[in-house]
C-alpha atoms as a PDB file:
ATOM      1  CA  UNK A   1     -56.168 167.383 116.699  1.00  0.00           C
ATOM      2  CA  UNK A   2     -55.050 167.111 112.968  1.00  0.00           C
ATOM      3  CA  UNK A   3     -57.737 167.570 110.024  1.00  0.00           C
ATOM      4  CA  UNK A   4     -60.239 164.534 110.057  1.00  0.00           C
ATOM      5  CA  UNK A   5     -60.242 163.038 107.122  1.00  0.00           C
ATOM      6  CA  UNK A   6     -63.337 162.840 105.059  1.00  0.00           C
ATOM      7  CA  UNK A   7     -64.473 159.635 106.810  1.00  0.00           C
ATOM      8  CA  UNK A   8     -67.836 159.344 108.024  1.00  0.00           C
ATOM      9  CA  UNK A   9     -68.388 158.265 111.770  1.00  0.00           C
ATOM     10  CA  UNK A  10     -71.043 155.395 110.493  1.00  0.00           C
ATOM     11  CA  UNK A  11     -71.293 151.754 112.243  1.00  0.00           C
ATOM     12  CA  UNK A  12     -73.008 148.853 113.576  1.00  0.00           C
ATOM     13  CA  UNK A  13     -74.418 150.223 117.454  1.00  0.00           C
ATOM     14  CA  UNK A  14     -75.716 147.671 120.314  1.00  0.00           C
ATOM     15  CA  UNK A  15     -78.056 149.383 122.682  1.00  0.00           C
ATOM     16  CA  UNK A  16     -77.117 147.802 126.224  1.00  0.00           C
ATOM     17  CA  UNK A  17     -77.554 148.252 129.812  1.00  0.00           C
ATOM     18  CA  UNK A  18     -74.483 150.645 131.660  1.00  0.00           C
ATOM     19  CA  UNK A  19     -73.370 148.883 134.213  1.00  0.00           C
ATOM     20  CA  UNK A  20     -71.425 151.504 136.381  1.00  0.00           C
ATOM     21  CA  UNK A  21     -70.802 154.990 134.607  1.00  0.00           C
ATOM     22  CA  UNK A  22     -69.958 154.719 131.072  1.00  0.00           C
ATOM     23  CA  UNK A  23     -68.216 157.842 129.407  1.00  0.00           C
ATOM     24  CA  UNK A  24     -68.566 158.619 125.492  1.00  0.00           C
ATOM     25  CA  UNK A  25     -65.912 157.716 123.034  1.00  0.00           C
ATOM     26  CA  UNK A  26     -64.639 155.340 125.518  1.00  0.00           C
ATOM     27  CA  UNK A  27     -64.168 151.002 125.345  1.00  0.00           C
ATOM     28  CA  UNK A  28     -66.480 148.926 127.240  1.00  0.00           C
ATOM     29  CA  UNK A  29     -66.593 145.355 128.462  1.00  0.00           C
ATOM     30  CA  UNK A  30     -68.861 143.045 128.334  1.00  0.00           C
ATOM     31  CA  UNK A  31     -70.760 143.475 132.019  1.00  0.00           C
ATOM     32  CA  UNK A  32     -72.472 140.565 134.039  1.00  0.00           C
ATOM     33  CA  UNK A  33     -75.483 140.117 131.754  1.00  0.00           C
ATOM     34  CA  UNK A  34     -76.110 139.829 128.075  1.00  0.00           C
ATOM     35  CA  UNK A  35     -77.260 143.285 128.369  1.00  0.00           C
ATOM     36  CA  UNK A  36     -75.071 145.152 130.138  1.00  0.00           C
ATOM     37  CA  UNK A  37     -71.576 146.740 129.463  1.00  0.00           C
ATOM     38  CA  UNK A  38     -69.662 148.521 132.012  1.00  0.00           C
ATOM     39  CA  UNK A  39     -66.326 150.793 132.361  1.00  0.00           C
ATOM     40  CA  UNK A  40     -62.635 149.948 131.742  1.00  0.00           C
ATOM     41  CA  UNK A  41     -61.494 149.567 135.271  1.00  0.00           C
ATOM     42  CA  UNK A  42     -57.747 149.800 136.861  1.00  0.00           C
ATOM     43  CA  UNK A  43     -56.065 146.650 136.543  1.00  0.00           C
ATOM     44  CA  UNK A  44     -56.647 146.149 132.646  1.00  0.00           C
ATOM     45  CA  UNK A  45     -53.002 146.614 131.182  1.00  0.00           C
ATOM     46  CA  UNK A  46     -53.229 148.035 127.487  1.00  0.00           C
ATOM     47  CA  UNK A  47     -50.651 144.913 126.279  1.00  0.00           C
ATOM     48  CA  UNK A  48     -52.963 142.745 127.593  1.00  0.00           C
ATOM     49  CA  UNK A  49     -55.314 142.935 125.001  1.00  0.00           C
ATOM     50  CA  UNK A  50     -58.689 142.840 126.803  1.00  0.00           C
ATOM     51  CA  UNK A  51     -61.937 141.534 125.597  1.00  0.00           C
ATOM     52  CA  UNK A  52     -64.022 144.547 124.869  1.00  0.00           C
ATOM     53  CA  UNK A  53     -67.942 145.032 123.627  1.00  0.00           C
ATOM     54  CA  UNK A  54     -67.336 148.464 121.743  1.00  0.00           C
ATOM     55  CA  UNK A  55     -67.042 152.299 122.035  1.00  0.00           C
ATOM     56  CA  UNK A  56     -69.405 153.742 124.292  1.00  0.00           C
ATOM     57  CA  UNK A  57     -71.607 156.452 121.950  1.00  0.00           C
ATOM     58  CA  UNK A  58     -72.895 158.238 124.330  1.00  0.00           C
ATOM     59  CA  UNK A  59     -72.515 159.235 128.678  1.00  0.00           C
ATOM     60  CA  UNK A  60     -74.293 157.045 130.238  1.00  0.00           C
ATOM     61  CA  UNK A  61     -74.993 156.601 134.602  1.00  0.00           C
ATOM     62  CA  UNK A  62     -75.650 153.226 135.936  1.00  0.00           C
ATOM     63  CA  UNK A  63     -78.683 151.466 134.852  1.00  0.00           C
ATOM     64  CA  UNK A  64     -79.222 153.528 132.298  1.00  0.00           C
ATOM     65  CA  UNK A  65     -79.545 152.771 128.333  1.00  0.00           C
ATOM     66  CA  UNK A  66     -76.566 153.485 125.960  1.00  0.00           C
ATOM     67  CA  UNK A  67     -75.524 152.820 122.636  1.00  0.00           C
ATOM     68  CA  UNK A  68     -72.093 151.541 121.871  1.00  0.00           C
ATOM     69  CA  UNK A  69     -70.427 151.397 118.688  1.00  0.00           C
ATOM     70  CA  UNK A  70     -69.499 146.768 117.660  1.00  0.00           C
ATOM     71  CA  UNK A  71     -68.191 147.754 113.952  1.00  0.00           C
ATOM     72  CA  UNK A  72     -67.447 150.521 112.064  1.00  0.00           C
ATOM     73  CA  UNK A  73     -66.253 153.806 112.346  1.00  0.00           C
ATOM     74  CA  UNK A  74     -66.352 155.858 115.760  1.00  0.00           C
ATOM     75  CA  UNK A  75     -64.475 158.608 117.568  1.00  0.00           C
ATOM     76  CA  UNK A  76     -62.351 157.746 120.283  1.00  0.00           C
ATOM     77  CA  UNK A  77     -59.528 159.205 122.819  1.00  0.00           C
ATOM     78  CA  UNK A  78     -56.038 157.905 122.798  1.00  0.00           C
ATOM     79  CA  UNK A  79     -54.016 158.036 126.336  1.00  0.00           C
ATOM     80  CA  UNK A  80     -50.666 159.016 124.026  1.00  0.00           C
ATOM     81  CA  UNK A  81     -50.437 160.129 120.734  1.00  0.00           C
ATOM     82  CA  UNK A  82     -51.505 157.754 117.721  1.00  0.00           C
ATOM     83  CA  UNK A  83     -50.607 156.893 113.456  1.00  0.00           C
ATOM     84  CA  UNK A  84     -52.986 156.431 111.703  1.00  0.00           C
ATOM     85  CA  UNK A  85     -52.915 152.708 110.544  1.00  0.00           C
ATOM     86  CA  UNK A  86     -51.385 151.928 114.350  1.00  0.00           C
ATOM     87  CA  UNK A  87     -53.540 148.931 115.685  1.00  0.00           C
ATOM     88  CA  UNK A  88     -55.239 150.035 118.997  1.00  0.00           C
ATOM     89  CA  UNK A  89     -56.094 148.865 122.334  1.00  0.00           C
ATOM     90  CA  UNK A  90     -57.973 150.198 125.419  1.00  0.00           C
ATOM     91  CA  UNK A  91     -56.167 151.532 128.284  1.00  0.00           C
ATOM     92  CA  UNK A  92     -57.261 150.550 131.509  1.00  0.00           C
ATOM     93  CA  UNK A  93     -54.397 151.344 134.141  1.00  0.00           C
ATOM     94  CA  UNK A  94     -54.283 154.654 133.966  1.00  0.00           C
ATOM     95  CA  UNK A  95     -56.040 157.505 136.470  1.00  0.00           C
ATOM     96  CA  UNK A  96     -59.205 159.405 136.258  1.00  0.00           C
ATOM     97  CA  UNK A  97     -61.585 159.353 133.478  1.00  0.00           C
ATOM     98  CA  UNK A  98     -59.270 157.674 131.279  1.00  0.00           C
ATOM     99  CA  UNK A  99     -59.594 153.809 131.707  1.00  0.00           C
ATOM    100  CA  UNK A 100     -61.072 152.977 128.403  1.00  0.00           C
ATOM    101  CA  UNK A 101     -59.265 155.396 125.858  1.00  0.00           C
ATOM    102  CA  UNK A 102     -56.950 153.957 123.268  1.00  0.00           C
ATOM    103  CA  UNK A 103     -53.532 153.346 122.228  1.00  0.00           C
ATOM    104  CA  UNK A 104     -51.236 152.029 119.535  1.00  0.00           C
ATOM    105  CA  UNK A 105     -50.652 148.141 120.719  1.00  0.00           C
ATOM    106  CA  UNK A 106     -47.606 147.387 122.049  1.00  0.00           C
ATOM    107  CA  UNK A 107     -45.306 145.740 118.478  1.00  0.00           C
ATOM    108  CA  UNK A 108     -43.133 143.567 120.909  1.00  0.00           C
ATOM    109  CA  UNK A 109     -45.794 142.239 122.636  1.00  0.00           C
ATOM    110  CA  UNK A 110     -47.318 139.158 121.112  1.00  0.00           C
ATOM    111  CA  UNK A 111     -51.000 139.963 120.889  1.00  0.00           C
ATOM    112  CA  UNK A 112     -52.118 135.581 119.947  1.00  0.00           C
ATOM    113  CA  UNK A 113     -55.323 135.106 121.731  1.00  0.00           C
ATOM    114  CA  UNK A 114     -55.849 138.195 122.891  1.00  0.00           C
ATOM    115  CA  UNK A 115     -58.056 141.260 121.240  1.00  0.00           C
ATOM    116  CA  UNK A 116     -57.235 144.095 119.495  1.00  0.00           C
ATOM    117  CA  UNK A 117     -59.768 146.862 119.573  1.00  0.00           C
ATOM    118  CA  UNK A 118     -59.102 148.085 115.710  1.00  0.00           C
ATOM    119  CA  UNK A 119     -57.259 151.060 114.148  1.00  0.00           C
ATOM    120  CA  UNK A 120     -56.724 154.177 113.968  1.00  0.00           C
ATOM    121  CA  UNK A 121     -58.156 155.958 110.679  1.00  0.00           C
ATOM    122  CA  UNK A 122     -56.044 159.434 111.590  1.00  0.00           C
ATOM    123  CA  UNK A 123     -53.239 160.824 113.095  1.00  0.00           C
ATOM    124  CA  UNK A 124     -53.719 162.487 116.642  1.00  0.00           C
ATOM    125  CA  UNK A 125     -52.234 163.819 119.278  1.00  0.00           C
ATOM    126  CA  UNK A 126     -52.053 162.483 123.355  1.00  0.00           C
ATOM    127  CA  UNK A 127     -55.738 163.352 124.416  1.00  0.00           C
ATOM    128  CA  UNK A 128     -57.311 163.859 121.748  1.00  0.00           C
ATOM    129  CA  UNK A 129     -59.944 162.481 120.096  1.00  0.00           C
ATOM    130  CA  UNK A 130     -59.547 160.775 116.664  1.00  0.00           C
ATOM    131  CA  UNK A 131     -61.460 158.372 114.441  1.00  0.00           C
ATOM    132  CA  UNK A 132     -61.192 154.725 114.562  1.00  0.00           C
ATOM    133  CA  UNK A 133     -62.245 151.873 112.616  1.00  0.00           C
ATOM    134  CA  UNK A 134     -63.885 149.585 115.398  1.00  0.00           C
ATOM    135  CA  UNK A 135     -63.073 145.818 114.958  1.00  0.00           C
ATOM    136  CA  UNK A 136     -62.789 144.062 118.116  1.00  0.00           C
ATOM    137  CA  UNK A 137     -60.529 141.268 116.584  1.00  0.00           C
ATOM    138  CA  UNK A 138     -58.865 138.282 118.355  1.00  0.00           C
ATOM    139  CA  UNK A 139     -55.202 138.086 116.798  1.00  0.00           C
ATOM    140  CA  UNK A 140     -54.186 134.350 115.713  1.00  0.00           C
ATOM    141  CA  UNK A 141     -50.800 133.094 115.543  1.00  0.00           C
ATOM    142  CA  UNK A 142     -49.356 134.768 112.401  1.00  0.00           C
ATOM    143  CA  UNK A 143     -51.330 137.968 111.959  1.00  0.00           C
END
């Protein structure tokens, strides 16, 4: 991991229900209730620019309470290495505890309608964690 820069890991958190096993630093979706979030599972493509609720704060088992981070500045993993400024989204069809970590959105993909999970505030390498801004944004035509 490169030097962090002076950025504090502040934000607006949601406490919600986990609805499967939730792992820190990692994307969420929105789970079956209001409540509830639960795990990136395989099947979510990273170009597909899922819906997500936040970053996960905190392990959390089924059932159980857990804080996840809607705005502002969090740690997160990235599944390959990421720039600092790249925009980010969450991995989902990868292996192991890894659905849910980030990475820089595909540029030739065209991201209208879909989300985009925010941006990374420092360089970092594959697997490592690295600060994000959190901003769960839906791209329109033109941004």
């Amino acid at each position: 991991m490169g030097r962090s820069p002076a950025i504090p890991v502040v934000g607006i958190d949601g406490s919600y229900e986990a609805e499967g096993a939730i792992y820190q630093y990692m994307a969420v979706i929105p789970g079956t209730d209001d409540h509830q979030v639960a795990p990136i599972g395989a099947g979510i493509v990273v170009t597909d620019g899922p819906d997500i609720e936040g970053i996960a704060q905190e392990d959390a088992n089924d059932t159980e309470a857990v804080a996840v981070r809607i705005s502002g500045v969090s740690w997160a993993y990235n599944i390959g290495g990421v720039t600092r400024n790249d925009a980010l989204c969450p991995v989902g069809n990868a292996t192991g505890n890894i659905n849910g970590s980030m990475a820089t959105a595909d540029p030739t993909v065209s991201y209208t309608g879909k989300m985009i999970a925010g941006r990374a505030l420092e360089d970092a390498v594959t697997l490592a964690k690295f600060k994000m801004f959190v901003e769960c944004r839906i791209v329109f035509q033109g941004d």
